[in-house]
PDB file of N, CA and C in Angstrom:
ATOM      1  N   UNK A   1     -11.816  46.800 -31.864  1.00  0.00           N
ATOM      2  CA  UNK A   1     -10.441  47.137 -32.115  1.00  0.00           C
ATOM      3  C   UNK A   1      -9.641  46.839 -30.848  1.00  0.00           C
ATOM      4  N   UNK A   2      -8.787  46.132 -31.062  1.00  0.00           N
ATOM      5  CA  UNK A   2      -7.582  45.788 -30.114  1.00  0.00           C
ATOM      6  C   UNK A   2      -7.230  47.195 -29.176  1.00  0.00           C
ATOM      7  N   UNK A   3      -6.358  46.517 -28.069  1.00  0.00           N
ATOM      8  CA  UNK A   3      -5.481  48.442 -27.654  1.00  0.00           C
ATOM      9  C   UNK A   3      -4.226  47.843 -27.535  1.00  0.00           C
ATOM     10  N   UNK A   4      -3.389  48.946 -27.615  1.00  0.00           N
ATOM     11  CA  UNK A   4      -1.855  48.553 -27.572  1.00  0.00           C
ATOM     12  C   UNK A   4      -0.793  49.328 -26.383  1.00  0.00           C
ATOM     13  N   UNK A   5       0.296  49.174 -25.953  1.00  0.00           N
ATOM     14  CA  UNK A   5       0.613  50.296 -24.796  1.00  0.00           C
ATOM     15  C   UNK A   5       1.362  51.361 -25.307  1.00  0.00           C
ATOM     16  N   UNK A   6       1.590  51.786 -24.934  1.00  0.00           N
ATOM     17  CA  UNK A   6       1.832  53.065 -25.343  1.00  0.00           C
ATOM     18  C   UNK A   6       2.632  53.930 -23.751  1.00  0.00           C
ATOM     19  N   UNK A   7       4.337  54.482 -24.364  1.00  0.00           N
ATOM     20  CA  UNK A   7       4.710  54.726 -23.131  1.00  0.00           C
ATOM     21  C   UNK A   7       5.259  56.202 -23.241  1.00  0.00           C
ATOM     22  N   UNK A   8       4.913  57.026 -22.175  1.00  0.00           N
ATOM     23  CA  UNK A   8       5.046  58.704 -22.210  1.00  0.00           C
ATOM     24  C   UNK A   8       5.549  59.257 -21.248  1.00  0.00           C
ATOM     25  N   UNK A   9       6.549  59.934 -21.451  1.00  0.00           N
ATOM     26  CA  UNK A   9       6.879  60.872 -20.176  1.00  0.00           C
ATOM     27  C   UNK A   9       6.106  62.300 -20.215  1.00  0.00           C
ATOM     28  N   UNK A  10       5.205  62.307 -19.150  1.00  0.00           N
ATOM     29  CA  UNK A  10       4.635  63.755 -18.566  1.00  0.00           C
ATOM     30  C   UNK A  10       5.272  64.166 -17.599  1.00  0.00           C
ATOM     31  N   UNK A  11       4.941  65.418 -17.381  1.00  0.00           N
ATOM     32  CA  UNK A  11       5.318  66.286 -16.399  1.00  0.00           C
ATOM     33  C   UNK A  11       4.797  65.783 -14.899  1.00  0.00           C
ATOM     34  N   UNK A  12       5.480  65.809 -13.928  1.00  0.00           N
ATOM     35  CA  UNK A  12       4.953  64.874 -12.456  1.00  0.00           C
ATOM     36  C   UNK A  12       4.118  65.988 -12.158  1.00  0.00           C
ATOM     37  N   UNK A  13       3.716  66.994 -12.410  1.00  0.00           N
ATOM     38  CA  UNK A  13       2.412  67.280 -11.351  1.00  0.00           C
ATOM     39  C   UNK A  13       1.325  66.895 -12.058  1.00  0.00           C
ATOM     40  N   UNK A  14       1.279  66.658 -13.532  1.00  0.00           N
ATOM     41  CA  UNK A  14       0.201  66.510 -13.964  1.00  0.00           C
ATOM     42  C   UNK A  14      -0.148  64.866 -13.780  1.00  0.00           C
ATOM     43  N   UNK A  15       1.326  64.081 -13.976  1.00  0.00           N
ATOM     44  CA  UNK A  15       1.008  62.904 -13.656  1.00  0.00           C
ATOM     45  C   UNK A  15       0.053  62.894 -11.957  1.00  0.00           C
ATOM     46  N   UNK A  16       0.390  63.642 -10.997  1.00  0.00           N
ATOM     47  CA  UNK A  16      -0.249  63.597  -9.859  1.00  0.00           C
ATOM     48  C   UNK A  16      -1.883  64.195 -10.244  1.00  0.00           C
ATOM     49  N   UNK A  17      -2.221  64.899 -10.780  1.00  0.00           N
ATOM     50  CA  UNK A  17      -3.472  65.260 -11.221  1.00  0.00           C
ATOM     51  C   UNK A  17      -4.059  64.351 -11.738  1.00  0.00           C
ATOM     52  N   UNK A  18      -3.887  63.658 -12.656  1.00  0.00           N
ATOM     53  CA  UNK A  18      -4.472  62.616 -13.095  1.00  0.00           C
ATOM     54  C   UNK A  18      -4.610  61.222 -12.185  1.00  0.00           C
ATOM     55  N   UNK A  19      -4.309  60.866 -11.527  1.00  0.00           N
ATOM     56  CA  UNK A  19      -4.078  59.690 -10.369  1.00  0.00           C
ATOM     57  C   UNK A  19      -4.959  60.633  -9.361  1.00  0.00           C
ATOM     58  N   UNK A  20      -5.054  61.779  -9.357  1.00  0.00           N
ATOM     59  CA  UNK A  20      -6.670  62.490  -8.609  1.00  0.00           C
ATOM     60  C   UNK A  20      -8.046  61.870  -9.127  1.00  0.00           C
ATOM     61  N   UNK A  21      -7.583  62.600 -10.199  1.00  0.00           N
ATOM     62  CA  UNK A  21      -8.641  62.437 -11.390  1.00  0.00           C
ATOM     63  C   UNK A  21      -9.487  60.919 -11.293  1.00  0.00           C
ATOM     64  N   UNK A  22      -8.635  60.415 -11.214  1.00  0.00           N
ATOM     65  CA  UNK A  22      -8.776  58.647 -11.950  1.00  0.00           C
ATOM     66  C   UNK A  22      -9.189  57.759 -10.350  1.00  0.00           C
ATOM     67  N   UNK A  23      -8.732  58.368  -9.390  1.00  0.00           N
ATOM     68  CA  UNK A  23      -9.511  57.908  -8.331  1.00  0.00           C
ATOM     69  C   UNK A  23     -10.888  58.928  -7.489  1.00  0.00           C
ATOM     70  N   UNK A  24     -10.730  59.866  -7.732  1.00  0.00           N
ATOM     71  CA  UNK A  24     -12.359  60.532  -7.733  1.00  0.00           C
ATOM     72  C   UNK A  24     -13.404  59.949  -8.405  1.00  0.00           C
ATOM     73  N   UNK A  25     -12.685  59.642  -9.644  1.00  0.00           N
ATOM     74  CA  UNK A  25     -14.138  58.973 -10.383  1.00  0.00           C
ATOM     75  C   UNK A  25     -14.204  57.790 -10.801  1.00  0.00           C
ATOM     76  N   UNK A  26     -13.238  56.783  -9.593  1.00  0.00           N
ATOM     77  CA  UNK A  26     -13.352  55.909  -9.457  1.00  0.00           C
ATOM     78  C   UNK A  26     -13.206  54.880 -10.432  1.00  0.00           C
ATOM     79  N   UNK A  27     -11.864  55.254 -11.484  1.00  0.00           N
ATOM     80  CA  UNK A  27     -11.533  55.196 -13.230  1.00  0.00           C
ATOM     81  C   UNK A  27     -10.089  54.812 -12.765  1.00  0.00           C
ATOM     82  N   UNK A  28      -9.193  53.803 -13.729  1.00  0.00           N
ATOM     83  CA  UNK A  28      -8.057  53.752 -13.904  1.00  0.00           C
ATOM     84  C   UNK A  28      -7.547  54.811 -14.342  1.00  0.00           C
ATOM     85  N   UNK A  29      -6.069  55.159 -14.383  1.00  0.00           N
ATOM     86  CA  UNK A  29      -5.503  55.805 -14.792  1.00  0.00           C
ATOM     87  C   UNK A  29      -5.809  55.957 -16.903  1.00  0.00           C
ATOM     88  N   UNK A  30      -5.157  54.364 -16.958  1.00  0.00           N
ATOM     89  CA  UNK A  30      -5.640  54.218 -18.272  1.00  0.00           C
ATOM     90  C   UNK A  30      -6.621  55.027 -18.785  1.00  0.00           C
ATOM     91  N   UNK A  31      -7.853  54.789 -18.107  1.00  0.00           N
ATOM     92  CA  UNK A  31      -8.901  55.042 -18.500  1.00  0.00           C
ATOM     93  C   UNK A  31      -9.231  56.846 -18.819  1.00  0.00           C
ATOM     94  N   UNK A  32      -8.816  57.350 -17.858  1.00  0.00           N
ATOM     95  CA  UNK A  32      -8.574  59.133 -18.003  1.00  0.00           C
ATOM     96  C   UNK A  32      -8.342  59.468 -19.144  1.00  0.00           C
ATOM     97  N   UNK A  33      -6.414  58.880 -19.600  1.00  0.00           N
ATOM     98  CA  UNK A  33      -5.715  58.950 -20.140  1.00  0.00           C
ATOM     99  C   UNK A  33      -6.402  58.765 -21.938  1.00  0.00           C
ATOM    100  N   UNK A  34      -6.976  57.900 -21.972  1.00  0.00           N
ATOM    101  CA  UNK A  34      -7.435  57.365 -23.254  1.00  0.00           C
ATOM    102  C   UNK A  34      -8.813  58.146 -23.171  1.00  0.00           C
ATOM    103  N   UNK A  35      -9.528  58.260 -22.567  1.00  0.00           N
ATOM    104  CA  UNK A  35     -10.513  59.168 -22.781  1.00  0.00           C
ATOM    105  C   UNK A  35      -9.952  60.811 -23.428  1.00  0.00           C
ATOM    106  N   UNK A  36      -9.135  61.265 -22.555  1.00  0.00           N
ATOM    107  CA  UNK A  36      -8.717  62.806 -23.277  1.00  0.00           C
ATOM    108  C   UNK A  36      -7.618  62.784 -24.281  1.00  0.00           C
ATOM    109  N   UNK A  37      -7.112  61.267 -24.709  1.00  0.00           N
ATOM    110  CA  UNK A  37      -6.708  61.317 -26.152  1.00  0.00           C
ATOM    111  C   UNK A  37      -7.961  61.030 -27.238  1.00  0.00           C
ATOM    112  N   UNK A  38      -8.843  60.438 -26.633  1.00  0.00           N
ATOM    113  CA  UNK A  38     -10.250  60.146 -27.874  1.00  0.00           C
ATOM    114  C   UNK A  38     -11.030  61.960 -27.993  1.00  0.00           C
ATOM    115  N   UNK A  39     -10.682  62.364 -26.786  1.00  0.00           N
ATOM    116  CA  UNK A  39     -11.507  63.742 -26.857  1.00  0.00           C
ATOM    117  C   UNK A  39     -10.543  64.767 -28.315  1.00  0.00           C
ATOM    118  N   UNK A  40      -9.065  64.657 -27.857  1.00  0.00           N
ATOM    119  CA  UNK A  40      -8.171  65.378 -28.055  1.00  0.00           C
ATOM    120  C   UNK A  40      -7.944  64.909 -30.077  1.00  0.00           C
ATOM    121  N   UNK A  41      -8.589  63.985 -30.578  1.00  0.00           N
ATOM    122  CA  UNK A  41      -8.439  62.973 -31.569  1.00  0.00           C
ATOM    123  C   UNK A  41      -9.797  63.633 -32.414  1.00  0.00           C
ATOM    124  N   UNK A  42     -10.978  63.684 -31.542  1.00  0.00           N
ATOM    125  CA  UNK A  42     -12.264  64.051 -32.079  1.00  0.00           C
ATOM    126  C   UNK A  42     -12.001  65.579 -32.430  1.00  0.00           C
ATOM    127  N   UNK A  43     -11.674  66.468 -31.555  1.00  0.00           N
ATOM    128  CA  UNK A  43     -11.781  67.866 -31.610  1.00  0.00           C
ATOM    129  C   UNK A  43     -10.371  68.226 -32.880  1.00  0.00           C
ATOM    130  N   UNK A  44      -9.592  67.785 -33.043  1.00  0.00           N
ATOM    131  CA  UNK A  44      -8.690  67.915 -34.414  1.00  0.00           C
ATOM    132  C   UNK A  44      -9.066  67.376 -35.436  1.00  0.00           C
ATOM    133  N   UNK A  45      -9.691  66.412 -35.410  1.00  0.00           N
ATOM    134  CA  UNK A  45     -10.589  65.970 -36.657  1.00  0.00           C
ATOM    135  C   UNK A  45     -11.672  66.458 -36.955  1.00  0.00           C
ATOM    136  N   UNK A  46     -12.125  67.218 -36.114  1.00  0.00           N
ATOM    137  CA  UNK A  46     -13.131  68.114 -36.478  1.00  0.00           C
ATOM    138  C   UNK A  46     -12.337  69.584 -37.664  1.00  0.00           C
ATOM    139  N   UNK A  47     -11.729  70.460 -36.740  1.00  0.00           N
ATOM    140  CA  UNK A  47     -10.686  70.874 -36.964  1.00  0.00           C
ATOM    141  C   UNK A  47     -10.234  70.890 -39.118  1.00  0.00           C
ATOM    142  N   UNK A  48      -9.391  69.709 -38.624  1.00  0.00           N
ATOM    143  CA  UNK A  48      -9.108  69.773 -40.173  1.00  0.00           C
ATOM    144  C   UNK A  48     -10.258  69.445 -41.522  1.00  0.00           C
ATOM    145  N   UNK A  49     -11.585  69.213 -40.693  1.00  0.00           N
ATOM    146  CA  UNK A  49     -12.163  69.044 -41.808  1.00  0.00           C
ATOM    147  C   UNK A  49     -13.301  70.547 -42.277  1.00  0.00           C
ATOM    148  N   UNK A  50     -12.794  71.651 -41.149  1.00  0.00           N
ATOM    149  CA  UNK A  50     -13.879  72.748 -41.626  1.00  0.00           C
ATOM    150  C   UNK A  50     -12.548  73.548 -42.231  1.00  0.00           C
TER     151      UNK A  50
END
């Protein structure tokens, strides 16, 4: 599956948390970002199906 961009205004400290995040573990930003929307995607689809 393709990816597409996608543009968001967050709150700047969290934007600064994440640019922690994403260089501690040595991860793009992107990469954070799309990980805790796949987390955030799984755990509601769980969700609506019990």
């Amino acid at each position: 599956m393709g990816s597409v961009s996608l543009t968001i205004r967050i709150d700047e400290n969290d934007k600064k948390q994440i640019e922690r995040l994403a260089k501690s573990d040595d991860r793009s930003i992107s990469y954070i970002v799309n990980q805790a929307i796949k987390e955030y995607i799984k755990k509601n689809a769980q969700a609506q199906t019990n």
